[in-house]
N, C-alpha and C. Protein backbone atom coordinates (compact mmCIF):
# COMPACT_ATOMS: atom_id res chain seq x y z
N UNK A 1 49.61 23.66 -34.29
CA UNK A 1 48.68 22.86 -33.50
C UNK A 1 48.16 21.70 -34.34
N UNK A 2 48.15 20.05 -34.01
CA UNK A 2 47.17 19.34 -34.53
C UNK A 2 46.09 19.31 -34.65
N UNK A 3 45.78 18.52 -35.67
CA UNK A 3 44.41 18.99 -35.70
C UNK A 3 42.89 17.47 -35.45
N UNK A 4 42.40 17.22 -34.50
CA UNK A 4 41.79 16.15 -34.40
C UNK A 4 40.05 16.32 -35.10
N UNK A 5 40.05 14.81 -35.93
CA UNK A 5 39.08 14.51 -36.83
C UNK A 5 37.97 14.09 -36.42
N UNK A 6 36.70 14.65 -36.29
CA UNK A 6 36.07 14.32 -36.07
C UNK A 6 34.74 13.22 -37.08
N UNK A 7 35.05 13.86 -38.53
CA UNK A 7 34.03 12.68 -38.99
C UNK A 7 35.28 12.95 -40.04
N UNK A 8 35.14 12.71 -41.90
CA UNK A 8 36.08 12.60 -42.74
C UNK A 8 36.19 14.15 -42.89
N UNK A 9 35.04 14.98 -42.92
CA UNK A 9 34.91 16.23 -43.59
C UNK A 9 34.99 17.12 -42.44
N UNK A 10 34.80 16.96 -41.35
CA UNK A 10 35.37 18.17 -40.13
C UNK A 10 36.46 17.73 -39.33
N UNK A 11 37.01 18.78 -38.91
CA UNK A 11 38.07 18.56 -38.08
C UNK A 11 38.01 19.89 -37.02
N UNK A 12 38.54 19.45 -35.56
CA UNK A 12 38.56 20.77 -34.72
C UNK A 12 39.89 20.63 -34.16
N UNK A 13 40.64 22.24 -34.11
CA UNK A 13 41.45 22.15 -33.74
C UNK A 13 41.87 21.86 -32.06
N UNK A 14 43.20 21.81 -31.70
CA UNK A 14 43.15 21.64 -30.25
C UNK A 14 42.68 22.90 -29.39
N UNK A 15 42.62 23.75 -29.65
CA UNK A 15 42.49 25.44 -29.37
C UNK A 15 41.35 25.32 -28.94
N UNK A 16 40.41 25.00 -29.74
CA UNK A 16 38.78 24.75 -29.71
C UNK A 16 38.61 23.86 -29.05
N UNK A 17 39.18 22.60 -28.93
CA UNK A 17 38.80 22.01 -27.54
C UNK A 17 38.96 22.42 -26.40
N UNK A 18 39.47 22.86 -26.09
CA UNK A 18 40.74 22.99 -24.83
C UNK A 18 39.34 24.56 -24.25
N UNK A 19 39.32 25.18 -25.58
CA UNK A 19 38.37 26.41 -25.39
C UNK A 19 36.68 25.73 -24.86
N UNK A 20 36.27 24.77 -25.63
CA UNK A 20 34.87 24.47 -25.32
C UNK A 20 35.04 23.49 -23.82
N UNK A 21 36.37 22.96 -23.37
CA UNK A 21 36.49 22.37 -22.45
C UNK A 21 36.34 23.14 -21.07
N UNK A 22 36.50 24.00 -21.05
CA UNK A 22 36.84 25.53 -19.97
C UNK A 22 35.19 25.68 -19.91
N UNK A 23 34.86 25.87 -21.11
CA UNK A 23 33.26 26.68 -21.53
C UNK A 23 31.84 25.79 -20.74
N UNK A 24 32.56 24.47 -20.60
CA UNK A 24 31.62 23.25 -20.17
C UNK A 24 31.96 23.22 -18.85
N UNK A 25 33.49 23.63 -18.61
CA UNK A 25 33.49 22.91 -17.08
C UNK A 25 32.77 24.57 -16.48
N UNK A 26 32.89 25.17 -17.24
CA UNK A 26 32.19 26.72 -16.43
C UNK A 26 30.84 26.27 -16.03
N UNK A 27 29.92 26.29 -16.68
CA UNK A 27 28.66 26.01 -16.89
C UNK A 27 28.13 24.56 -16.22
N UNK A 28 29.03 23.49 -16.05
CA UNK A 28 28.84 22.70 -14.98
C UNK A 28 29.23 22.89 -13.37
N UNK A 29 30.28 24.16 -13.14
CA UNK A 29 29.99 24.45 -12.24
C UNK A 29 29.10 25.49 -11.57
N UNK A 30 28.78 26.14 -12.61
CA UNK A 30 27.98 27.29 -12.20
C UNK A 30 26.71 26.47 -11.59
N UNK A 31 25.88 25.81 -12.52
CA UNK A 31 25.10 25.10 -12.66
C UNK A 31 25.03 24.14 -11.11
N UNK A 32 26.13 23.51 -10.55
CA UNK A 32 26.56 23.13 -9.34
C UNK A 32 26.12 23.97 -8.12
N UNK A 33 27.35 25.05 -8.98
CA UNK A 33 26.77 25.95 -6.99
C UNK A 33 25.31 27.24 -7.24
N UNK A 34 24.71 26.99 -8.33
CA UNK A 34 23.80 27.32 -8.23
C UNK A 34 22.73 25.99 -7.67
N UNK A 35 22.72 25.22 -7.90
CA UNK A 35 22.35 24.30 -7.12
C UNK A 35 22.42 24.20 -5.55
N UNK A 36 23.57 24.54 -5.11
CA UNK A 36 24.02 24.33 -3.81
C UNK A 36 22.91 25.84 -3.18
N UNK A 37 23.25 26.61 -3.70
CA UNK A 37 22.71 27.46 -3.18
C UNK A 37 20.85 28.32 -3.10
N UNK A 38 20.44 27.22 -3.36
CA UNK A 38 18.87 26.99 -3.93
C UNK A 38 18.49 25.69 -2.90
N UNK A 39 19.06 25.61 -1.75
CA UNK A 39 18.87 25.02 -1.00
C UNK A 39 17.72 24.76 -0.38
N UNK A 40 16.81 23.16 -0.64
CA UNK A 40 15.66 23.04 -0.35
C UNK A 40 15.08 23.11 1.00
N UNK A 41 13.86 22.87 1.28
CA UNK A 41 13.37 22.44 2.77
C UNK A 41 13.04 20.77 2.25
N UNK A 42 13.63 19.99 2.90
CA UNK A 42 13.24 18.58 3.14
C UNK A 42 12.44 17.85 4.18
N UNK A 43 11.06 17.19 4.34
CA UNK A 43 10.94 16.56 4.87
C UNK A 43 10.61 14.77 4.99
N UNK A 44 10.34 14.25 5.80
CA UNK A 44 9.64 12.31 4.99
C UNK A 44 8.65 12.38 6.51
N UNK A 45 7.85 11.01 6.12
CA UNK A 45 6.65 10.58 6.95
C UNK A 45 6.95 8.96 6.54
N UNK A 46 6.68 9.14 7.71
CA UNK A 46 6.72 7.07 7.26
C UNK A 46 4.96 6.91 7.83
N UNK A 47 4.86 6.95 6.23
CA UNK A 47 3.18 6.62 6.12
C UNK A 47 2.55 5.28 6.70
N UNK A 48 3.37 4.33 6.86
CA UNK A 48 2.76 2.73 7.19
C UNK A 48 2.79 3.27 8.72
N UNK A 49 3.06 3.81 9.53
CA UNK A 49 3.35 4.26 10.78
C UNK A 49 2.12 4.87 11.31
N UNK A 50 1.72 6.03 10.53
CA UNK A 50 1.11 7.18 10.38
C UNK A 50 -0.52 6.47 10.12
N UNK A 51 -0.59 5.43 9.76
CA UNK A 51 -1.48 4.83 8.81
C UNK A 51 -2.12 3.90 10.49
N UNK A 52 -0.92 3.05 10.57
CA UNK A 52 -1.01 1.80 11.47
C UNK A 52 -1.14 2.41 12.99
N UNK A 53 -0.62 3.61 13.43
CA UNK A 53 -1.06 4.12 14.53
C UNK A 53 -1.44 5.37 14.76
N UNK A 54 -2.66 5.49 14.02
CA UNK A 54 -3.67 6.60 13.58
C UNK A 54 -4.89 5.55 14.78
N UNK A 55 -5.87 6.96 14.98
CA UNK A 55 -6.94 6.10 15.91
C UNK A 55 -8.02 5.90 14.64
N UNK A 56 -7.93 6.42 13.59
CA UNK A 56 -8.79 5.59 12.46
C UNK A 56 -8.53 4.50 12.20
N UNK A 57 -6.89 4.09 11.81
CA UNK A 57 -6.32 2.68 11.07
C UNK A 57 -6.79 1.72 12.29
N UNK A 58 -6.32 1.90 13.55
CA UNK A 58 -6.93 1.32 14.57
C UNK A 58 -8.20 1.27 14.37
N UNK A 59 -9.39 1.72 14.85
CA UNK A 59 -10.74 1.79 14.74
C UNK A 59 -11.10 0.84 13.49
N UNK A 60 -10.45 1.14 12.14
CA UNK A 60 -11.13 0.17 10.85
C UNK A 60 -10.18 -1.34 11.54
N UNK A 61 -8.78 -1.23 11.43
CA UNK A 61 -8.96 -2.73 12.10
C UNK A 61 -9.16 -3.20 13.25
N UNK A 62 -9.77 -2.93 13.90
CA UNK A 62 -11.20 -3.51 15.03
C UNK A 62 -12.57 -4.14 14.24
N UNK A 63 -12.26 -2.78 13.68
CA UNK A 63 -14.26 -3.20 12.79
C UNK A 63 -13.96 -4.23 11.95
N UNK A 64 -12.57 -4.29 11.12
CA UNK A 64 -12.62 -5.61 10.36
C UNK A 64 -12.16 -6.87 10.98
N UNK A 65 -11.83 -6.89 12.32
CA UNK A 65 -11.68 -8.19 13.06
C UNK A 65 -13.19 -8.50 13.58
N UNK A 66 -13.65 -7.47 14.09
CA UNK A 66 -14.66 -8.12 14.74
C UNK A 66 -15.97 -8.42 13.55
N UNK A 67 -15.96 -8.03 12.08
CA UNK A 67 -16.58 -8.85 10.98
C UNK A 67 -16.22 -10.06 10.76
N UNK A 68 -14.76 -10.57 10.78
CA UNK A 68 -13.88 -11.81 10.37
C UNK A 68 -14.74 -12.59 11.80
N UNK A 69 -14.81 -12.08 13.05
CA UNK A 69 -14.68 -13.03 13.87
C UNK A 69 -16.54 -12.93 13.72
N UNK A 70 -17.29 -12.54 13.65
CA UNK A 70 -18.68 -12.97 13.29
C UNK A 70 -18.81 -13.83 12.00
N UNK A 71 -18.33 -13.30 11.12
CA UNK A 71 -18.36 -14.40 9.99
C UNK A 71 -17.85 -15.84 9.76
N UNK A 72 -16.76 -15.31 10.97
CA UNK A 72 -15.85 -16.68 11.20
C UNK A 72 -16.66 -18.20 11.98
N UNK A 73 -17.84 -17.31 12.80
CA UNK A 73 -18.86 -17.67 13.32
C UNK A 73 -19.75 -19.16 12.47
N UNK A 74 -20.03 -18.07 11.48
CA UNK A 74 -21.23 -18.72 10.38
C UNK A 74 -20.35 -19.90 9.50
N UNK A 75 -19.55 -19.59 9.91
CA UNK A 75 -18.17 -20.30 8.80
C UNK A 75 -18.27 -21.60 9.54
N UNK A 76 -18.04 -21.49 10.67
CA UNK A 76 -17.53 -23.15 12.02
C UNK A 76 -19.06 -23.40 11.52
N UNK A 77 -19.95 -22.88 11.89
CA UNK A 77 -21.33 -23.76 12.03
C UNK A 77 -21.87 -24.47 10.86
N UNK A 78 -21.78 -23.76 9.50
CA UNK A 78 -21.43 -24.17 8.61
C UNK A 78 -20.98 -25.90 8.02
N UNK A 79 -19.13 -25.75 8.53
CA UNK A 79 -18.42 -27.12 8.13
C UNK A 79 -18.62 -27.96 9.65
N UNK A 80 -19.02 -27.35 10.66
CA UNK A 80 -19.36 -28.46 11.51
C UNK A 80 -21.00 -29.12 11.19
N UNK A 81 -21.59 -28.07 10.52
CA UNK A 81 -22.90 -29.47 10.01
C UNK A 81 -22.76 -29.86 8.45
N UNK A 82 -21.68 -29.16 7.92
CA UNK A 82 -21.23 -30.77 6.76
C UNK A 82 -20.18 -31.72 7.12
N UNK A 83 -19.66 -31.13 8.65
CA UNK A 83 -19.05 -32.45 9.09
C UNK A 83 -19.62 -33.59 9.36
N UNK A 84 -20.83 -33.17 10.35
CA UNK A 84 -21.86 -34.01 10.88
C UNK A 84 -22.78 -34.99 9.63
N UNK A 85 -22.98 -34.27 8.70
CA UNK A 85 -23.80 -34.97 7.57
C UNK A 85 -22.97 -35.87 6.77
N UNK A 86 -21.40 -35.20 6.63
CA UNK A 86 -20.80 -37.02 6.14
C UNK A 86 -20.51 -38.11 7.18
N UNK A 87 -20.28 -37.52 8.11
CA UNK A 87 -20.68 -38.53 9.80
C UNK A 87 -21.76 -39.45 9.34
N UNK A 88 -22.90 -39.18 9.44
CA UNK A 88 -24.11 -39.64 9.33
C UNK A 88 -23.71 -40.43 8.53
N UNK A 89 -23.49 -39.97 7.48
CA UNK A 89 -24.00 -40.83 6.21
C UNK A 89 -23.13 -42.24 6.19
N UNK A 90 -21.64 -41.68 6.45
CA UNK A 90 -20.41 -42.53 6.40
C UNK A 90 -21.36 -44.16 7.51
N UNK A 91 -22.21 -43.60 8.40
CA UNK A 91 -22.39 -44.36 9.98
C UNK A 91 -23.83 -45.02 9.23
N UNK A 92 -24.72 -44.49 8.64
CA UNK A 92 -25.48 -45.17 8.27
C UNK A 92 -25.63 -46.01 6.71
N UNK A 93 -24.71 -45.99 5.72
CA UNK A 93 -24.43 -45.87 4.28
C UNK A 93 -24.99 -47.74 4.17
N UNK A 94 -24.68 -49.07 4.92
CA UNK A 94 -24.45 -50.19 4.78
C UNK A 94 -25.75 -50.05 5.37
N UNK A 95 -26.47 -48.96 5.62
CA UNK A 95 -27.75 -49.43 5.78
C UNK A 95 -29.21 -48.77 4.70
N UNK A 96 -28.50 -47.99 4.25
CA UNK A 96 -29.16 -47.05 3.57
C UNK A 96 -29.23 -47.43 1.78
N UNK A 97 -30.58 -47.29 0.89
CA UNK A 97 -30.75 -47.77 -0.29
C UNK A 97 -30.05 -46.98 -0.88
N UNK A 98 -29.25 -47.88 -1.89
CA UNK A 98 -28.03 -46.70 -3.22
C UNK A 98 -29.14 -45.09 -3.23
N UNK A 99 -30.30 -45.29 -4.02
CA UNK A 99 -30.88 -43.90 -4.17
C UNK A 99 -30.80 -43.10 -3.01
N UNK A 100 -31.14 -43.67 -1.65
CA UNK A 100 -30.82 -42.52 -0.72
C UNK A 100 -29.76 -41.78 -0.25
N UNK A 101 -28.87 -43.15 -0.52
CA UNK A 101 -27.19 -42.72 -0.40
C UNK A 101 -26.62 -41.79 -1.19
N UNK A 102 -26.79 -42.01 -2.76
CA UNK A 102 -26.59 -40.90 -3.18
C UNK A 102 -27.41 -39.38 -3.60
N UNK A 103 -29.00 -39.51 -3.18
CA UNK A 103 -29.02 -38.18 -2.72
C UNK A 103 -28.61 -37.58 -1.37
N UNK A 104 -28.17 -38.33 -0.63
CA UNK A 104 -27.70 -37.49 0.58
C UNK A 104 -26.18 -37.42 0.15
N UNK A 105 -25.26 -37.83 -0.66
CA UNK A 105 -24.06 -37.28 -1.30
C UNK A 105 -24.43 -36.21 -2.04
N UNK A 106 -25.79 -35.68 -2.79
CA UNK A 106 -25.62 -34.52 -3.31
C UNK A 106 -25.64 -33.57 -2.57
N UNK A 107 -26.90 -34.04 -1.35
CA UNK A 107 -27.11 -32.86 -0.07
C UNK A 107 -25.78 -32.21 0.10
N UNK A 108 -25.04 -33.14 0.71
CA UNK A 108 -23.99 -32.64 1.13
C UNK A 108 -22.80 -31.96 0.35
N UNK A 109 -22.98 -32.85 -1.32
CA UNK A 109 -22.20 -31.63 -2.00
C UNK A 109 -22.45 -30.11 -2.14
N UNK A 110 -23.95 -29.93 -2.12
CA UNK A 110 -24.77 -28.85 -2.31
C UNK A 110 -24.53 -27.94 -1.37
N UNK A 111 -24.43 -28.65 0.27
CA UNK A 111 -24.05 -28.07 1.12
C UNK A 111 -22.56 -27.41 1.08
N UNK A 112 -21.64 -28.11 0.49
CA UNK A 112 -20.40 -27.51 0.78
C UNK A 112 -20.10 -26.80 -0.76
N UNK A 113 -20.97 -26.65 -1.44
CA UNK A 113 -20.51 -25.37 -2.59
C UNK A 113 -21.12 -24.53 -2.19
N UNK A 114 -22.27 -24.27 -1.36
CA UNK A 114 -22.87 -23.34 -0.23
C UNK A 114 -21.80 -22.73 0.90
N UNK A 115 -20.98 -23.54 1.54
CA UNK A 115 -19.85 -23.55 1.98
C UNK A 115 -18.69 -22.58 1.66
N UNK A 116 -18.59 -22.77 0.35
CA UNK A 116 -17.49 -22.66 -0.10
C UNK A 116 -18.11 -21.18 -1.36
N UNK A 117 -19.26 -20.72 -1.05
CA UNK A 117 -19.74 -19.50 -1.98
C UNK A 117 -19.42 -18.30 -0.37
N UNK A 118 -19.90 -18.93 0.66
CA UNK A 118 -19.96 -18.46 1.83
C UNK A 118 -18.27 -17.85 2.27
N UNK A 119 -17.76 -18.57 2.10
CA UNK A 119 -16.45 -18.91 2.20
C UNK A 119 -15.73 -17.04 1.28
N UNK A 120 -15.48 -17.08 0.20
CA UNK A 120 -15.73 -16.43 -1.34
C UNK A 120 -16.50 -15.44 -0.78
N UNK A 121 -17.68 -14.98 -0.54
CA UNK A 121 -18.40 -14.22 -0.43
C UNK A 121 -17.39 -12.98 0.92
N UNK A 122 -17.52 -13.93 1.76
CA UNK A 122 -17.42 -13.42 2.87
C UNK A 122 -16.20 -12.48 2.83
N UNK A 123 -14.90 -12.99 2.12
CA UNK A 123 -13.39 -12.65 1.78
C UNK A 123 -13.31 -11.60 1.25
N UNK A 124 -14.41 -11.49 0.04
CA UNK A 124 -14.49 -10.13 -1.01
C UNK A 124 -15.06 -9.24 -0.11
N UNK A 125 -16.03 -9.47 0.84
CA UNK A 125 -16.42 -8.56 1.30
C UNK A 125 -15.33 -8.19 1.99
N UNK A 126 -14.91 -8.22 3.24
CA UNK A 126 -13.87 -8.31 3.78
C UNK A 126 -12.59 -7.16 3.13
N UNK A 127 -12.52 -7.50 1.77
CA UNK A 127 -11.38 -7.09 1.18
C UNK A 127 -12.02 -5.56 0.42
N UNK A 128 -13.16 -5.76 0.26
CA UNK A 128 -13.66 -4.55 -0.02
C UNK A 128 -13.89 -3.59 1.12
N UNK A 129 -14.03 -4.13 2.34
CA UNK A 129 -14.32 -2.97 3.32
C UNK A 129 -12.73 -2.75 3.16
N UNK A 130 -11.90 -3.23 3.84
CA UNK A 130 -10.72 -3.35 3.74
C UNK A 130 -9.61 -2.06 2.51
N UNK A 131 -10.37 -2.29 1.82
CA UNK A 131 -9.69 -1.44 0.90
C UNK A 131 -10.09 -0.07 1.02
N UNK A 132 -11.81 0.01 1.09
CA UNK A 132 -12.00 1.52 1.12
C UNK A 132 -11.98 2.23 2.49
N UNK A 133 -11.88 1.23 3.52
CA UNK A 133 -10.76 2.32 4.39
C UNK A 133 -9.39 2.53 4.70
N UNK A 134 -9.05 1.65 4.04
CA UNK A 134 -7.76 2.15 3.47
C UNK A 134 -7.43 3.39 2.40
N UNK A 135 -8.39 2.99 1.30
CA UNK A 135 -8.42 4.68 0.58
C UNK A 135 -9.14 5.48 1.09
N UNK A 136 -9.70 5.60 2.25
CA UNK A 136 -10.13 6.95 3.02
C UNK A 136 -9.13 7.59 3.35
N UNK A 137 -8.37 6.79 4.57
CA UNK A 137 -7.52 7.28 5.42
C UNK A 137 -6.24 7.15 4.53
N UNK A 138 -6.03 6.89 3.38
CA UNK A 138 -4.82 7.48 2.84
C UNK A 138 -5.04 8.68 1.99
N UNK A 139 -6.12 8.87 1.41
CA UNK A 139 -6.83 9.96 0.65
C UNK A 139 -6.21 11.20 2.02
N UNK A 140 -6.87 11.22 2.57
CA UNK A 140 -6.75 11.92 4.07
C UNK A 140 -5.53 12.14 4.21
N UNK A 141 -4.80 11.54 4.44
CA UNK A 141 -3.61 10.86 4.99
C UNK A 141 -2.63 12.13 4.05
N UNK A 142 -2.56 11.98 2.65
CA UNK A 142 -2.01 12.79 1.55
C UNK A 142 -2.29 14.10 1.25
N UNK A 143 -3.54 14.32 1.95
CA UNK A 143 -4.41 16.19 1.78
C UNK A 143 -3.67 16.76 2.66
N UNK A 144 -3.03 15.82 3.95
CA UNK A 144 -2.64 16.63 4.96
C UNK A 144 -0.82 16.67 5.04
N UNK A 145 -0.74 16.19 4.50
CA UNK A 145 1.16 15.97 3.90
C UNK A 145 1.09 17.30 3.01
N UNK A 146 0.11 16.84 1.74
CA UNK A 146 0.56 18.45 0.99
C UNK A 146 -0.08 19.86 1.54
N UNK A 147 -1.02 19.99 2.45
CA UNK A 147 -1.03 21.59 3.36
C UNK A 147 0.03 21.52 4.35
N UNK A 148 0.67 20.61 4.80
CA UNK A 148 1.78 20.40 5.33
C UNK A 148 3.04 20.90 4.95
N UNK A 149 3.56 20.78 3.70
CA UNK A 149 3.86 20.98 2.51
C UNK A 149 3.76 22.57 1.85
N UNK A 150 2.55 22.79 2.11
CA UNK A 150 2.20 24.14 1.56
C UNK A 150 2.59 25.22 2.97
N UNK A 151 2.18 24.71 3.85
CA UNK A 151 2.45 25.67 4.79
C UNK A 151 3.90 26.29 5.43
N UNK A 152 4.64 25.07 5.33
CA UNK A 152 6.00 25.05 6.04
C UNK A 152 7.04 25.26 4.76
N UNK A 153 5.98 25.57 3.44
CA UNK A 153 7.18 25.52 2.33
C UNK A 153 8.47 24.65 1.99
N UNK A 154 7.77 23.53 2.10
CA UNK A 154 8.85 22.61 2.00
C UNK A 154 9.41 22.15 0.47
N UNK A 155 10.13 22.06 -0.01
CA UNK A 155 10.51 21.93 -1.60
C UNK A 155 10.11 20.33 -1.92
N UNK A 156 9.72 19.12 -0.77
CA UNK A 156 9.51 18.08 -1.45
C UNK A 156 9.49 17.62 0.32
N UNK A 157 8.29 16.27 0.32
CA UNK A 157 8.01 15.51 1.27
C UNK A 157 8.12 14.36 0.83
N UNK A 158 9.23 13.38 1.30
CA UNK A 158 9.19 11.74 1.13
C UNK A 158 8.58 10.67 1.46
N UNK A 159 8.23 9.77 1.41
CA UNK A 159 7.72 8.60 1.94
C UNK A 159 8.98 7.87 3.03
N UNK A 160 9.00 7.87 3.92
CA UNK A 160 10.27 6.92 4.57
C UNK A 160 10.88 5.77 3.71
N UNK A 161 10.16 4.87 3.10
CA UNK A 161 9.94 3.96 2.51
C UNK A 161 11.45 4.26 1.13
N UNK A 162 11.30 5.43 0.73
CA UNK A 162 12.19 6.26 -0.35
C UNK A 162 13.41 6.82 0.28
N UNK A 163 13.57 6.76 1.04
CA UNK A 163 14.76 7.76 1.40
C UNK A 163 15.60 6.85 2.35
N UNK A 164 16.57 6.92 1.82
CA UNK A 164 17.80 5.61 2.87
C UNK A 164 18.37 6.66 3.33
N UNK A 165 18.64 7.66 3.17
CA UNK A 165 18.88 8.40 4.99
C UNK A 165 18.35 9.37 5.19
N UNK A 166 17.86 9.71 6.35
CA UNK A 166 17.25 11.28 6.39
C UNK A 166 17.62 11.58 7.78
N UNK A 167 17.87 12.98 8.23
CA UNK A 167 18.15 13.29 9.66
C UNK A 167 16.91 13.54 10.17
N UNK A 168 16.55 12.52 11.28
CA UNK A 168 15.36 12.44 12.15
C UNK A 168 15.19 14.13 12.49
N UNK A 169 15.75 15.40 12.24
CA UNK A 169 14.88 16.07 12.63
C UNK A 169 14.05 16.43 11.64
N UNK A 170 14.22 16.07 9.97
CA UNK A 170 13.09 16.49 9.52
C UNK A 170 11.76 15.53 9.02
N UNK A 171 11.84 14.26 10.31
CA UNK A 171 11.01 13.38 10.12
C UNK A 171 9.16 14.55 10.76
N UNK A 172 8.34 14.33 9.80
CA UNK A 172 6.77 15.03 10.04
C UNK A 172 5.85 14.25 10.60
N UNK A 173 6.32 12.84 10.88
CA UNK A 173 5.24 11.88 11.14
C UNK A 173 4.47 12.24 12.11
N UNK A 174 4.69 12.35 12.94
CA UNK A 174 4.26 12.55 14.56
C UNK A 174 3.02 14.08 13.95
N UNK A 175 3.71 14.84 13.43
CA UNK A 175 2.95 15.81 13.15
C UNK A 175 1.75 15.57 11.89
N UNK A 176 2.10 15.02 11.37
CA UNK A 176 1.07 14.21 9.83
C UNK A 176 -0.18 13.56 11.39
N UNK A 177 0.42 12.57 12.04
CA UNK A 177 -0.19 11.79 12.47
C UNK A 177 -1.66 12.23 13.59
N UNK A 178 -0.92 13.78 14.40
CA UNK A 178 -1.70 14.13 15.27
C UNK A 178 -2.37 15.15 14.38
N UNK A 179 -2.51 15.26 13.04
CA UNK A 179 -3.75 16.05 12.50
C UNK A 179 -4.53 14.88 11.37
N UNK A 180 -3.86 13.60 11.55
CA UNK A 180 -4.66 12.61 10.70
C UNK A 180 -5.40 12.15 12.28
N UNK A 181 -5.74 12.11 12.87
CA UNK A 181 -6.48 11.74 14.32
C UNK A 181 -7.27 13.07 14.06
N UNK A 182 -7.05 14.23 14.54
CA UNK A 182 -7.89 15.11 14.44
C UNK A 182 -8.76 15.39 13.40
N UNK A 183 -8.29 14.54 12.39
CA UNK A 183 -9.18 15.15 11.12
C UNK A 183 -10.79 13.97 10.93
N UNK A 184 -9.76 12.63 11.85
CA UNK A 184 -10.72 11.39 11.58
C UNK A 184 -11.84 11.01 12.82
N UNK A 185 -11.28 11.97 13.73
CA UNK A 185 -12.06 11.40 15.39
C UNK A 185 -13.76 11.53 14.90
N UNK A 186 -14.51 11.81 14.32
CA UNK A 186 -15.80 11.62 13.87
C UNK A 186 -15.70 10.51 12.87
N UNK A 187 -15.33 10.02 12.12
CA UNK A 187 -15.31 8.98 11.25
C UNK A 187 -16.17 7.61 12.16
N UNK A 188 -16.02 7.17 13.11
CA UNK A 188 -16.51 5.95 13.98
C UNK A 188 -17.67 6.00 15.12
């Protein structure tokens, strides 16, 4: 038998390969259909779904339109009277003394960094309600995936989002969804 070299100072014969070759493919198949046969429970949720037609996700975006559209309010009234005040000024300026002219250019700058704090203010808020009901109802959203999970013994629950194929029967959404409603119908 030849004999193949592995560094200068060892060498293995063909015997020993041929032997550890058998020994590996054993143990990769065992390893295989022990796999096969440890067969999981699979399910997925397509959470943006679950999220977006929940009567909470609904309910918070109501409440945050109808903030945008009150604020949106204070916002028009706002740049329609620093519209009106460079109106003015633009209409009376060839009549008006430099000093008055340019304190009514500060007015109105004053006014629109007022404007524009209003503006800023209003957004963060916005984005802060925004967020923490979003981490409510996903907080929520995840307690009830893993008793979900725990109950039906499932070996692993996906996000839709993760999984490029799954057989619609072990989609949970519908079921995630009608105990994320039940869990939230007092929330509003």
């Amino acid at each position: 038998m030849g004999r193949w070299y592995v560094s200068s100072r060892w060498y293995v014969s063909s015997r020993w390969l041929v032997a550890l070759f058998f020994v590996l493919a054993g143990l990769i198949t065992g390893s295989s259909s022990a796999l096969a046969q440890s067969k999981g429970t699979f399910a997925y949720v397509d959470v943006p779904r679950a999220i977006a037609s929940s009567v909470a996700g609904e309910k918070a975006r109501d409440l945050l339109k109808n903030n945008i559209a009150s604020k949106q309010k204070e916002i028009a009234d706002m740049e329609a009277e620093i519209k009106r005040m460079k109106e003015n000024t633009d209409k009376k300026k060839s009549l008006m003394k430099p000093e008055a002219l340019s304190e009514m250019r500060n007015t109105i700058q004053r006014k629109f960094r007022e404007y524009q704090r209003m503006v800023e203010d209003n957004q963060a808020a916005l984005d802060r309600e925004n967020r923490r009901w979003t981490k409510k109802i996903t907080k929520t959203l995840h307690e009830i995936i893993q008793e979900i999970g725990r109950e039906k013994n499932y070996t692993a629950i996906f996000s839709r989002g993760q999984v490029l194929y799954a057989d619609p029967s072990i989609n949970i959404t519908d079921e995630v969804l009608k105990r994320l409603n039940s869990r939230t119908k007092d929330w509003f």
